[in-house]
C-alpha atoms as a PDB file:
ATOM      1  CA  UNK A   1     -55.775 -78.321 -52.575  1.00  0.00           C
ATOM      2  CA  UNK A   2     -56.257 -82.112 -52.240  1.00  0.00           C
ATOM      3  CA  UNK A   3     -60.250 -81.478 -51.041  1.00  0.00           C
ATOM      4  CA  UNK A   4     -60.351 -78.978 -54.050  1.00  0.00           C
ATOM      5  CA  UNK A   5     -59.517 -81.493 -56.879  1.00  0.00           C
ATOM      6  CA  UNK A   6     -61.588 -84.798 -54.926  1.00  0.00           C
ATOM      7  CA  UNK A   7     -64.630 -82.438 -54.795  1.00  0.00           C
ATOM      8  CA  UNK A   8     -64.393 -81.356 -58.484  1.00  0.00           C
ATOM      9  CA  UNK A   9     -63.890 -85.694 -59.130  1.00  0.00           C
ATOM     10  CA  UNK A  10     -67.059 -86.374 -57.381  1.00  0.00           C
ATOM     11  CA  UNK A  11     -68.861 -83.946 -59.690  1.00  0.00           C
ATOM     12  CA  UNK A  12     -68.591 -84.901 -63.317  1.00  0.00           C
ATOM     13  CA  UNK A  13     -70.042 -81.730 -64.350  1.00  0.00           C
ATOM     14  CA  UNK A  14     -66.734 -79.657 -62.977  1.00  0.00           C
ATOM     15  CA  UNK A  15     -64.526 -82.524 -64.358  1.00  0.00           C
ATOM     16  CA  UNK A  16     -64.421 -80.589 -67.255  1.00  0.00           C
ATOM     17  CA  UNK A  17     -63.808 -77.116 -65.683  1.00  0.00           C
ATOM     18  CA  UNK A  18     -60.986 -78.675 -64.076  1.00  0.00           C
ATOM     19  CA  UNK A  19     -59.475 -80.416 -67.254  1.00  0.00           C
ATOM     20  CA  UNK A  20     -59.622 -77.539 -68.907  1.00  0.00           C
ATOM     21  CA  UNK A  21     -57.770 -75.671 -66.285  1.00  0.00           C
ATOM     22  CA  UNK A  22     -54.887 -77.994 -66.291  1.00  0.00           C
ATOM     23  CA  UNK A  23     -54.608 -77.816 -70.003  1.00  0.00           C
ATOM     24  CA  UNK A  24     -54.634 -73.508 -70.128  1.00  0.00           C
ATOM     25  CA  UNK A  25     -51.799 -74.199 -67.456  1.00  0.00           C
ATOM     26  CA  UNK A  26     -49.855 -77.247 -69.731  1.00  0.00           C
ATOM     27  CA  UNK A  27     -49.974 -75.018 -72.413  1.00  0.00           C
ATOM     28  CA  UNK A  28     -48.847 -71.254 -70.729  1.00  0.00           C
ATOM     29  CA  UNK A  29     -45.991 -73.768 -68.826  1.00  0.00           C
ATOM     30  CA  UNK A  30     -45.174 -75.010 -72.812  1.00  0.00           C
ATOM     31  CA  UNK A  31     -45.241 -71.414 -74.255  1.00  0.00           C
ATOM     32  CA  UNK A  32     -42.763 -69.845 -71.406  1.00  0.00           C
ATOM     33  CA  UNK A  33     -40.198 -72.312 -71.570  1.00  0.00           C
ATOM     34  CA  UNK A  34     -40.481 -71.810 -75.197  1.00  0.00           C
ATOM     35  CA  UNK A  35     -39.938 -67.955 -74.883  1.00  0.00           C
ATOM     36  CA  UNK A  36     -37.160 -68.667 -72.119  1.00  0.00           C
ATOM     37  CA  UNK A  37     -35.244 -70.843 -74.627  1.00  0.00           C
ATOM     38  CA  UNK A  38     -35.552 -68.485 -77.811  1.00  0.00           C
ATOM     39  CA  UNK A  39     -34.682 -65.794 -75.346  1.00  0.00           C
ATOM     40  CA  UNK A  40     -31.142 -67.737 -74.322  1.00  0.00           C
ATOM     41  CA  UNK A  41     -30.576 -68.411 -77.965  1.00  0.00           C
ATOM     42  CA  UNK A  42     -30.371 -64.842 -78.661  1.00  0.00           C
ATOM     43  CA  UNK A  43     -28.311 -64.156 -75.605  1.00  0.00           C
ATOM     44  CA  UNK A  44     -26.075 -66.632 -75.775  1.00  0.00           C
ATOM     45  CA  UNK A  45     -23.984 -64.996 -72.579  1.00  0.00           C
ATOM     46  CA  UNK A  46     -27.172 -64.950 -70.702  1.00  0.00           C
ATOM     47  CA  UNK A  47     -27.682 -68.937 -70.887  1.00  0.00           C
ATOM     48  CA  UNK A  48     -23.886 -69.154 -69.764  1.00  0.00           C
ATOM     49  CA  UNK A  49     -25.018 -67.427 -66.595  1.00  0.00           C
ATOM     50  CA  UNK A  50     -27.762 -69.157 -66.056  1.00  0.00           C
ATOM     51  CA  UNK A  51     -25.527 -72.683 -66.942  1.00  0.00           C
ATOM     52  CA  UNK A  52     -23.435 -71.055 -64.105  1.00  0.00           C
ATOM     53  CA  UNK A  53     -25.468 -70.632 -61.041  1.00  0.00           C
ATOM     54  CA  UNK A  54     -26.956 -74.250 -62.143  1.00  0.00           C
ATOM     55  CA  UNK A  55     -23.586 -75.709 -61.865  1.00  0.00           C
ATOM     56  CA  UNK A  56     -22.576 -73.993 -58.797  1.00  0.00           C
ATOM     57  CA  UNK A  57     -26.082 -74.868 -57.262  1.00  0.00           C
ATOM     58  CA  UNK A  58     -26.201 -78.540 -58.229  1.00  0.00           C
ATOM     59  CA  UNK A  59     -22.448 -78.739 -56.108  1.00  0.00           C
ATOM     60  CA  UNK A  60     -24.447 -78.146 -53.063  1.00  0.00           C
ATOM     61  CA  UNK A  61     -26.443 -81.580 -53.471  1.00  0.00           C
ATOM     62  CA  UNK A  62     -22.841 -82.898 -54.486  1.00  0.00           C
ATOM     63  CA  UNK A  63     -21.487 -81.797 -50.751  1.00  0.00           C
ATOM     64  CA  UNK A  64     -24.135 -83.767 -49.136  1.00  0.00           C
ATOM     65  CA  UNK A  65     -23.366 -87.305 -50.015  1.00  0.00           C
ATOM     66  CA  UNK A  66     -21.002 -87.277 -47.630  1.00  0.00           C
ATOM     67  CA  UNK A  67     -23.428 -87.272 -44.658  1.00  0.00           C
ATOM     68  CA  UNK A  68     -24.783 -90.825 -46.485  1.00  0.00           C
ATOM     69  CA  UNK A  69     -21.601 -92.363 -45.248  1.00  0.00           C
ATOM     70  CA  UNK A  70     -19.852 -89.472 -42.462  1.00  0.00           C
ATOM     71  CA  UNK A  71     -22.675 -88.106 -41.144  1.00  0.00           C
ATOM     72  CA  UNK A  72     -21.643 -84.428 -39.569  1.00  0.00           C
ATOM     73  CA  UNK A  73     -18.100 -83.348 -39.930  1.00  0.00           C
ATOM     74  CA  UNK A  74     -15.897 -82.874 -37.194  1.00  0.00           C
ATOM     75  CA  UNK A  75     -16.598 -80.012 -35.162  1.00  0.00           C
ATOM     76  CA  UNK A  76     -12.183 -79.053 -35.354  1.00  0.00           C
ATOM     77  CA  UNK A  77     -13.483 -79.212 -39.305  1.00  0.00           C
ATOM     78  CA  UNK A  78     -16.234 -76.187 -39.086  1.00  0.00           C
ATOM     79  CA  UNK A  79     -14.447 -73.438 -38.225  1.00  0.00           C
ATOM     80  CA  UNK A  80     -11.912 -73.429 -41.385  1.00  0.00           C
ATOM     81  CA  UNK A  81     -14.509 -75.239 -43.861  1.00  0.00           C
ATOM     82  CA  UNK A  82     -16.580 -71.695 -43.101  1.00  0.00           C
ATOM     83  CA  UNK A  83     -13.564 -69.868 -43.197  1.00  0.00           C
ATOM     84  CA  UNK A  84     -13.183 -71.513 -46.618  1.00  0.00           C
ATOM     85  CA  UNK A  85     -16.010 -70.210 -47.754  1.00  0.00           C
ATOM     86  CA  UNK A  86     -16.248 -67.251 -46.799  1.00  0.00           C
ATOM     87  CA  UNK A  87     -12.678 -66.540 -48.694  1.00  0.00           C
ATOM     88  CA  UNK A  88     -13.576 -67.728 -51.730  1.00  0.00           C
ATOM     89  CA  UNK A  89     -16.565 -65.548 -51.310  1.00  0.00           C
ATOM     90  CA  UNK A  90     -14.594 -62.348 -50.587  1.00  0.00           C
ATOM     91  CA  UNK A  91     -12.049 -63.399 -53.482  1.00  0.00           C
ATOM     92  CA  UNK A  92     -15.038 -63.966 -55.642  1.00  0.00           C
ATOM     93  CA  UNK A  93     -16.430 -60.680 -54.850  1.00  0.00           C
ATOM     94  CA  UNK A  94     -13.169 -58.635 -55.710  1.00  0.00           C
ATOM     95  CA  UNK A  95     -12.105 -60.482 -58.924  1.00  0.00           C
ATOM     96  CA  UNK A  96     -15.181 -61.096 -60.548  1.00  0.00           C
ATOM     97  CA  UNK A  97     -17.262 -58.306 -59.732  1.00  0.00           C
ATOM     98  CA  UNK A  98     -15.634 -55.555 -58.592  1.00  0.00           C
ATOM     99  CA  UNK A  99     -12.534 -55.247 -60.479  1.00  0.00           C
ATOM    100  CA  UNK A 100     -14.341 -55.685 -63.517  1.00  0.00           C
ATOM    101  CA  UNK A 101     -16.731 -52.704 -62.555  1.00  0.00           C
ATOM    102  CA  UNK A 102     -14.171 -50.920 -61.746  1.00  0.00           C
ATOM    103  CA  UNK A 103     -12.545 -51.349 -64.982  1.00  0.00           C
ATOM    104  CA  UNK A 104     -15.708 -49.875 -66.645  1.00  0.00           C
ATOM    105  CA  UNK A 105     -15.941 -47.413 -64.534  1.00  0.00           C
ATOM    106  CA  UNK A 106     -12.815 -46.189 -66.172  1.00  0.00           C
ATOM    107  CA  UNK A 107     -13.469 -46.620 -69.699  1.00  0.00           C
ATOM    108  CA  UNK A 108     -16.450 -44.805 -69.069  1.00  0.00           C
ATOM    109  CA  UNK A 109     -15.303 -41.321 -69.858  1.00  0.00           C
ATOM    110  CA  UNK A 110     -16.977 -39.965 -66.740  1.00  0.00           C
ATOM    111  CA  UNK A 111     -15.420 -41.974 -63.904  1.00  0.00           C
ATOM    112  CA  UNK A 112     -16.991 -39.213 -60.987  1.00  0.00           C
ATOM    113  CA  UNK A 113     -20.776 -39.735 -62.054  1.00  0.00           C
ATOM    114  CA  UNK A 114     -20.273 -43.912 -62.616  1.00  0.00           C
ATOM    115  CA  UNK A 115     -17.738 -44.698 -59.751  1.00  0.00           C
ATOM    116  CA  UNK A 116     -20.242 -42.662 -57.597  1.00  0.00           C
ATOM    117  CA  UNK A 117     -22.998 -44.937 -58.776  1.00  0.00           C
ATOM    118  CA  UNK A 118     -21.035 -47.887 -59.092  1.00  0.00           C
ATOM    119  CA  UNK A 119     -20.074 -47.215 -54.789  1.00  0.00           C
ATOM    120  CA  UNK A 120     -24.181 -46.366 -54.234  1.00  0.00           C
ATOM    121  CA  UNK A 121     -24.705 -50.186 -56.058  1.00  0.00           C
ATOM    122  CA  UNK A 122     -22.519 -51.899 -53.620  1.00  0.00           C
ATOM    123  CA  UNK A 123     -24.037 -50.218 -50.964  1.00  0.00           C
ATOM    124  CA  UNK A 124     -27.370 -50.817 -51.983  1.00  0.00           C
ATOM    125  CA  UNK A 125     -26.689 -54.779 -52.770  1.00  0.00           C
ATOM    126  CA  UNK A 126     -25.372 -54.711 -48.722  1.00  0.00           C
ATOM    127  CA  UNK A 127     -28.670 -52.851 -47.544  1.00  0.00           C
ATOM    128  CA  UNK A 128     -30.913 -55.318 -49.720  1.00  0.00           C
ATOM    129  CA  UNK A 129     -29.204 -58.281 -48.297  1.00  0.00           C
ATOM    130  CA  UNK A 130     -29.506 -56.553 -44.916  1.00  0.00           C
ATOM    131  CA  UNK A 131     -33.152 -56.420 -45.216  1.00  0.00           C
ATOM    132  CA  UNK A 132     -34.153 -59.300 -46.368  1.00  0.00           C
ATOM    133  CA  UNK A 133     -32.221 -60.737 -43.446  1.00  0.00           C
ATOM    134  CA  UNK A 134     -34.273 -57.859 -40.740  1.00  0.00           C
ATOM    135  CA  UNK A 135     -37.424 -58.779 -42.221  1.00  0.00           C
ATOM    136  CA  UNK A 136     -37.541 -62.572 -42.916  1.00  0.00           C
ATOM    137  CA  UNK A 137     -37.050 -65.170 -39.877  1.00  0.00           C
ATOM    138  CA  UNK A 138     -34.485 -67.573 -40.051  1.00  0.00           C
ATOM    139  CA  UNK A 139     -31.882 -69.539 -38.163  1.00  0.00           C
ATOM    140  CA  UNK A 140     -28.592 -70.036 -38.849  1.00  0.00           C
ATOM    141  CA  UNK A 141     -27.096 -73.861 -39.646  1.00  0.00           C
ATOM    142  CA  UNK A 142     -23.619 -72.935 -38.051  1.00  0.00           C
ATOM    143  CA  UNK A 143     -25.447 -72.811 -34.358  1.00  0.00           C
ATOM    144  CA  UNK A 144     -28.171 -75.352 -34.121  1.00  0.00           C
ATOM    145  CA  UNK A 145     -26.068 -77.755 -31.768  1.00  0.00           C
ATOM    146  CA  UNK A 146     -24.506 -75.153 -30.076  1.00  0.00           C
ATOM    147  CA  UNK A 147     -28.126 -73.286 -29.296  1.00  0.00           C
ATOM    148  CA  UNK A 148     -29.641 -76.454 -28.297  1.00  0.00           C
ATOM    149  CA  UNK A 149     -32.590 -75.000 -30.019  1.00  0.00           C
ATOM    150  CA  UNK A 150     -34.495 -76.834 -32.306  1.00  0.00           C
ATOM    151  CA  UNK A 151     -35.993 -74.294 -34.857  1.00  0.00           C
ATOM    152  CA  UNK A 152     -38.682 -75.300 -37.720  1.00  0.00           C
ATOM    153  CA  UNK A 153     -37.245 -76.767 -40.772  1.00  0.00           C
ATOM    154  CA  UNK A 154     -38.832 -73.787 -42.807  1.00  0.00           C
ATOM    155  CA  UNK A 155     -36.570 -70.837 -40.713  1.00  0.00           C
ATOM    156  CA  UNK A 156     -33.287 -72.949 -41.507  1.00  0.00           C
ATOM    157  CA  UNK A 157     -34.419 -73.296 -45.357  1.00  0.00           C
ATOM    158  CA  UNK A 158     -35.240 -69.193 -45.413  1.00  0.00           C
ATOM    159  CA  UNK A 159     -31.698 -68.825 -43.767  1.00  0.00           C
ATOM    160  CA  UNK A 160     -30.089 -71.169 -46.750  1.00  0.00           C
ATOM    161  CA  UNK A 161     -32.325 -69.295 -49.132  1.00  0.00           C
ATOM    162  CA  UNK A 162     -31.102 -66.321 -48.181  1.00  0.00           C
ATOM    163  CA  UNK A 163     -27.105 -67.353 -47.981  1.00  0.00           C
ATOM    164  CA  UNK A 164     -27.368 -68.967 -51.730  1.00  0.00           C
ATOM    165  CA  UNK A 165     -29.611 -65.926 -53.584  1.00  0.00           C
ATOM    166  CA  UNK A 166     -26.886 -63.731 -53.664  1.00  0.00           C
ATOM    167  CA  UNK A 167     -24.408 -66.679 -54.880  1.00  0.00           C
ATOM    168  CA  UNK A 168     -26.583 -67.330 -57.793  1.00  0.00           C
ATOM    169  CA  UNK A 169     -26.999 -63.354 -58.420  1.00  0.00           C
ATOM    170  CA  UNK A 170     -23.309 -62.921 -58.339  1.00  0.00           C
ATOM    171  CA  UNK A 171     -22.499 -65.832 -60.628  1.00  0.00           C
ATOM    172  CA  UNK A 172     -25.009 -65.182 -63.308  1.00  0.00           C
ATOM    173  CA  UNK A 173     -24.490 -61.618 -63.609  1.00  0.00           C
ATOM    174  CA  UNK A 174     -20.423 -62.120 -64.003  1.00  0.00           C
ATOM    175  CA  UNK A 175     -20.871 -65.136 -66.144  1.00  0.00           C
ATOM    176  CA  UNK A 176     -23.443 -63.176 -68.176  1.00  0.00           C
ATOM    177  CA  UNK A 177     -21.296 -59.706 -68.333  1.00  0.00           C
ATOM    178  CA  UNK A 178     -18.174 -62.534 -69.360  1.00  0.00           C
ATOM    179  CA  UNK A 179     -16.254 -61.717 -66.262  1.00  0.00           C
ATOM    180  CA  UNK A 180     -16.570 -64.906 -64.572  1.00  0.00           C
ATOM    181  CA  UNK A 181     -12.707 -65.339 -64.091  1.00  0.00           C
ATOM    182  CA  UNK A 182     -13.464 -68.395 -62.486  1.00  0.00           C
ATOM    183  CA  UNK A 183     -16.420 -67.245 -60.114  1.00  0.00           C
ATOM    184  CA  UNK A 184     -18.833 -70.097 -61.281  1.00  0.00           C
ATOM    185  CA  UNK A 185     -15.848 -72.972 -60.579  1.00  0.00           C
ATOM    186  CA  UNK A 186     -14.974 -71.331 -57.412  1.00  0.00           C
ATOM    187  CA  UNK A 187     -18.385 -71.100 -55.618  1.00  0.00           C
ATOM    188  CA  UNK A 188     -18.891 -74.534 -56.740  1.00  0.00           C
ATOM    189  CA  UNK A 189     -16.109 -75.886 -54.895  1.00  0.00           C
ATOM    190  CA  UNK A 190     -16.938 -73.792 -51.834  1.00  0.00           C
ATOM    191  CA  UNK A 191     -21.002 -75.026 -51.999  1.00  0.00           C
ATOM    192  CA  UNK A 192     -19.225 -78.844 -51.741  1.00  0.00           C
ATOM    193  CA  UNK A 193     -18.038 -78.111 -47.830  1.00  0.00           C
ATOM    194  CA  UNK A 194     -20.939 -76.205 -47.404  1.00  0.00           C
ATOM    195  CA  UNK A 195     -23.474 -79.005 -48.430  1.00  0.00           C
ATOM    196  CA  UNK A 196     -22.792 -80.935 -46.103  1.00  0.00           C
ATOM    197  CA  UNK A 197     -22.683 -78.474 -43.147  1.00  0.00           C
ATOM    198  CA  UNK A 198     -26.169 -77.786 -44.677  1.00  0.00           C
ATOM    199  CA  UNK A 199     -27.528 -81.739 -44.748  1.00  0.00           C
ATOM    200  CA  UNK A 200     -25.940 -82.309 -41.233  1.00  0.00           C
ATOM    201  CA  UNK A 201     -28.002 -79.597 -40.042  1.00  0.00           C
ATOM    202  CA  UNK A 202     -31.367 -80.988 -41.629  1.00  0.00           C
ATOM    203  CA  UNK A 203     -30.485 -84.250 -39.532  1.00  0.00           C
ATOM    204  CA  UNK A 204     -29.789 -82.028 -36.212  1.00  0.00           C
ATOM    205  CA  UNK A 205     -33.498 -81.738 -37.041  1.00  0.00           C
ATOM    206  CA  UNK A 206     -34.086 -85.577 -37.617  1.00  0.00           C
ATOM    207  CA  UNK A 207     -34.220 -85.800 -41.381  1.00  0.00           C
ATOM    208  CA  UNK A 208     -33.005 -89.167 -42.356  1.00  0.00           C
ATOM    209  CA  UNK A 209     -29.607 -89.015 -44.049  1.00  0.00           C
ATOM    210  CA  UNK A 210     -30.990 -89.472 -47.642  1.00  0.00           C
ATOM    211  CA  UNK A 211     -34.094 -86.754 -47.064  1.00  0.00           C
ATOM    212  CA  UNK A 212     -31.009 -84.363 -45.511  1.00  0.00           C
ATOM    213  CA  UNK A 213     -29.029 -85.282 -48.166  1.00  0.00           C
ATOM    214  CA  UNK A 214     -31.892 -84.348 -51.128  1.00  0.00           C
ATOM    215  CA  UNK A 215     -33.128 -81.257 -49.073  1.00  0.00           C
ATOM    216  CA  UNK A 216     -29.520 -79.668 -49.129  1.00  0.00           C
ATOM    217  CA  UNK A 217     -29.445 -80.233 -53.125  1.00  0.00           C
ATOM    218  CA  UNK A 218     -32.969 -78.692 -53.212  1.00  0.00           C
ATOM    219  CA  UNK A 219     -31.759 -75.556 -51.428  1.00  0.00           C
ATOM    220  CA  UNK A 220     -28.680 -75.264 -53.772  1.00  0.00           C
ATOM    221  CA  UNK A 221     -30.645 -75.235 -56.708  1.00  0.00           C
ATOM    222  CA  UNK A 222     -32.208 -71.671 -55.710  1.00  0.00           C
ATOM    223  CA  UNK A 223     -28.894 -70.553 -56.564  1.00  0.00           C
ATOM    224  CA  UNK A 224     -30.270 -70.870 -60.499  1.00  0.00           C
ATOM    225  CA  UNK A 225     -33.226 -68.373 -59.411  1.00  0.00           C
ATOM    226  CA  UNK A 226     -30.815 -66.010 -58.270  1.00  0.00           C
ATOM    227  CA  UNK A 227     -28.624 -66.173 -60.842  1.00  0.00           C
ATOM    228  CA  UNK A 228     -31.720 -65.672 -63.605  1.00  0.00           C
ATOM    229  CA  UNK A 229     -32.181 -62.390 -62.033  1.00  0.00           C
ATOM    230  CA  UNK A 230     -28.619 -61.951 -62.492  1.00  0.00           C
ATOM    231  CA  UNK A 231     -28.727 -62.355 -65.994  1.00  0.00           C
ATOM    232  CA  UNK A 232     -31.666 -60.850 -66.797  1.00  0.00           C
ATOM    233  CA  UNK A 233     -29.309 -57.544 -64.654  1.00  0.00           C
ATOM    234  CA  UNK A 234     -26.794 -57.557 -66.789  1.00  0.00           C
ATOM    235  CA  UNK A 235     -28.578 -57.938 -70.031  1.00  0.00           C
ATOM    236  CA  UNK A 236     -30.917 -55.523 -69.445  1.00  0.00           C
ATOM    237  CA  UNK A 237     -28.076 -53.221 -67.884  1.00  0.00           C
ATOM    238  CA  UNK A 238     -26.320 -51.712 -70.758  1.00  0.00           C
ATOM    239  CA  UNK A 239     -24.214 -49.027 -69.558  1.00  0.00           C
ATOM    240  CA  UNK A 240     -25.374 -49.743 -65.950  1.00  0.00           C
ATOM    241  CA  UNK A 241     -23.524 -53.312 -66.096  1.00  0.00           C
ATOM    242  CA  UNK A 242     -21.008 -51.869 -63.248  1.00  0.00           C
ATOM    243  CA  UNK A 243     -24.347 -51.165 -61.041  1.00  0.00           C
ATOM    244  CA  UNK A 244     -25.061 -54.491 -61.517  1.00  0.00           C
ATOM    245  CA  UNK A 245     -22.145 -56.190 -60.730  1.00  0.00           C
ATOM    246  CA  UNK A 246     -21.106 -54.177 -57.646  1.00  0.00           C
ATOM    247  CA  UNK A 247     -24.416 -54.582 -56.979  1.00  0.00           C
ATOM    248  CA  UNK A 248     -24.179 -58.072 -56.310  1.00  0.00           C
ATOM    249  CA  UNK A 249     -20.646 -57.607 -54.920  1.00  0.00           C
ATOM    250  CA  UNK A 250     -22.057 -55.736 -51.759  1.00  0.00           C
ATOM    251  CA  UNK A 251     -24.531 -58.811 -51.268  1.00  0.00           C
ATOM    252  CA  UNK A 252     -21.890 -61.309 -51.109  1.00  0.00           C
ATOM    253  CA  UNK A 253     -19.716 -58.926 -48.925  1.00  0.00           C
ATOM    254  CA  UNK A 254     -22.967 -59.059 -46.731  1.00  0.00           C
ATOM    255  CA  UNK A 255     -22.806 -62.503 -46.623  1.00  0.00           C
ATOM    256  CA  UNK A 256     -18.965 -63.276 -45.536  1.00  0.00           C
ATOM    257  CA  UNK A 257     -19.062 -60.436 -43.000  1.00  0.00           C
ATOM    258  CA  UNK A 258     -22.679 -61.234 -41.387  1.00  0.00           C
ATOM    259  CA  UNK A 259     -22.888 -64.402 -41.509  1.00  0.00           C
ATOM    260  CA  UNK A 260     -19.429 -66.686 -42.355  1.00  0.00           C
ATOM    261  CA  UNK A 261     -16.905 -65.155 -40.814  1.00  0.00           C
ATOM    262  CA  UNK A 262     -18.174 -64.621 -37.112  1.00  0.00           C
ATOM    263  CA  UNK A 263     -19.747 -68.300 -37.530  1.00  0.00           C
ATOM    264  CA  UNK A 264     -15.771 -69.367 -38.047  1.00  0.00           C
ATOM    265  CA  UNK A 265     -14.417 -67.113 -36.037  1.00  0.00           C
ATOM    266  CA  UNK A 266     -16.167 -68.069 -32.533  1.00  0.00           C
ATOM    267  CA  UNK A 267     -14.123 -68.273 -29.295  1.00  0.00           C
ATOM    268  CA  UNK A 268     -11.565 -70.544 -29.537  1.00  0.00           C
ATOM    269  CA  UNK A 269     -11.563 -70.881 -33.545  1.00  0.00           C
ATOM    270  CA  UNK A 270     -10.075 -67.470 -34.453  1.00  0.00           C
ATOM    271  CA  UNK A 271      -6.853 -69.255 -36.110  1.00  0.00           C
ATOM    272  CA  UNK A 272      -8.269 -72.172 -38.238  1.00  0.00           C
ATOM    273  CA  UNK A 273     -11.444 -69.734 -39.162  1.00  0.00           C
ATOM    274  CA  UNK A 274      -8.803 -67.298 -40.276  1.00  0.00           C
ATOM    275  CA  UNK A 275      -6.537 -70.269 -42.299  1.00  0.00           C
ATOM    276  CA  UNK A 276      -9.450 -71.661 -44.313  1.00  0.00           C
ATOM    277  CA  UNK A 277     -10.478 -67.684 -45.235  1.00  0.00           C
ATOM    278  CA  UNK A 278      -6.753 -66.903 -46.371  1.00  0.00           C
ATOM    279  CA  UNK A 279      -6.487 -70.217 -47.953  1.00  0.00           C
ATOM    280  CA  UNK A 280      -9.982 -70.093 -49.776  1.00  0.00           C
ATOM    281  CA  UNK A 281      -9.124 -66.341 -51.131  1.00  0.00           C
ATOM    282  CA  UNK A 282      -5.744 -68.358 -52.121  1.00  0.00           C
ATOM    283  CA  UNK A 283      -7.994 -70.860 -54.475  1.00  0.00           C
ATOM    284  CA  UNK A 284      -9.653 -68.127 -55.543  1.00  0.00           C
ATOM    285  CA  UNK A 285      -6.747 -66.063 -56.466  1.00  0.00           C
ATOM    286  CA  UNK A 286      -5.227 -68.690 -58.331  1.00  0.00           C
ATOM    287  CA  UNK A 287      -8.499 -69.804 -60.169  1.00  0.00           C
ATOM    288  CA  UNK A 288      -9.027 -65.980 -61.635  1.00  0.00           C
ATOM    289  CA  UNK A 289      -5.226 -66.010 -62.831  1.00  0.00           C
ATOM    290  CA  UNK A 290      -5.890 -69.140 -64.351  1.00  0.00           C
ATOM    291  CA  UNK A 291      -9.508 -68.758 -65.740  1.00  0.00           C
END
């Protein structure tokens, strides 16, 4: 891309072609955030989501500082910091997505046809997550020491990517459907643990501490892109809003069983894996009650 603009430079002839360029792109850039932001004023729910996932995302970067002063945590700390997670996930999953579905589902009128769909959603959220996770290579933060393998920076960003889409999903189509229930405070405080986990990994690879640091806040903030397909779900859904939030329920579910819980349940962790999964379903238990 570099050669592409110095060549048009050296010839003052495509200067022009290029300017103009830039300015058709200035000006379609200008005209979609313009659309985007009329669109959220008339959906008022639908920017909440999207505030949300932002939030949520943004505690990733939050998590890292740590590894400015810390570096990686303890390796007695990983097992119930994933186990953390991965509760607060599951918890997340059941209060703020499923039990709200479910609660359609009822009101419906005709619980056989949408609890049948509703079930189909979940399992089709699972099988999507499933895969994306088949079809695009990855490697997983949790082992890189223990491996001894030292994958390319790109496969542990895809594996990130693919940990925080369904996050974002989840939060913006519960905070957009108004059945947050504390979701969007809950994933937050789970991302905090889990940004660092995510920085100490980038300097297993030998990022610098402030590169690792920024790197782990630029993976959190896909959690936004999810969660604008999450909104733009459950606005669009209508009566399909259950779909859509068991929908992203099985994706989560995917998550904590594929991914979190066997990386804090390895040999030897069983016990403090299982403590920080009870205690972060605890958090999140409390957090709905509250919220």
């Amino acid at each position: 891309m570099s050669q592409i603009v110095i060549r048009h430079y050296a010839q003052p002839a495509a200067r022009r072609h290029l300017w103009l360029g830039l300015m058709m792109l200035a000006i379609a850039v200008i005209f979609g955030v313009e659309q985007a932001a009329h669109w959220l004023n008339k959906h008022p729910m639908a920017a909440q989501g999207l505030q949300a996932s932002l939030f949520a995302g943004l505690a990733t970067g939050l998590g890292a500082i740590p590894v400015l002063f810390l570096r990686r945590p303890q390796e007695a700390l990983m097992a119930p910091l994933l186990g953390l997670a991965g509760g607060m996930m599951l918890a997340a999953s059941l209060f703020s997505l499923l039990v709200p579905a479910v609660g359609m589902v009822v009101d419906s009128g005709a619980p056989w046809a949408f609890g049948s769909a509703t079930a189909l959603a979940l399992l089709a959220g699972a099988a999507a997550m499933h895969g994306m996770d088949r079809r695009m290579p990855h490697a997983h933060v949790e082992t890189l020491e223990e491996s001894g393998m030292q994958p390319h920076v790109g496969l542990v960003v895809v594996a990130i990517a693919l940990h925080n889409i369904p996050e974002g999903l989840a939060v913006g189509v519960a905070a957009a459907a108004g059945a947050d229930h504390g979701m969007s405070l809950g994933i937050a405080l789970q991302n905090i643990p889990e940004g660092w986990i995510v920085a100490s990994a980038m300097m297993a690879l030998g990022a610098t501490p402030g590169r690792a640091a920024l790197m782990a806040l630029a993976t959190g903030l896909v959690e936004p892109l999810g969660g604008m397909l999450g909104v733009v779900a459950s606005t669009l859904a209508g009566v399909a809003l259950p779909m859509a939030l068991a929908g992203a329920a099985g994706a989560m579910l995917w998550v904590v069983s594929h991914e979190l819980i066997p990386a804090s349940h390895r040999p030897g962790r069983e016990a403090a894996g299982t403590a920080g999964l009870v205690t972060g379903f605890a958090i999140m238990a409390l957090l709905a009650s509250l919220l």
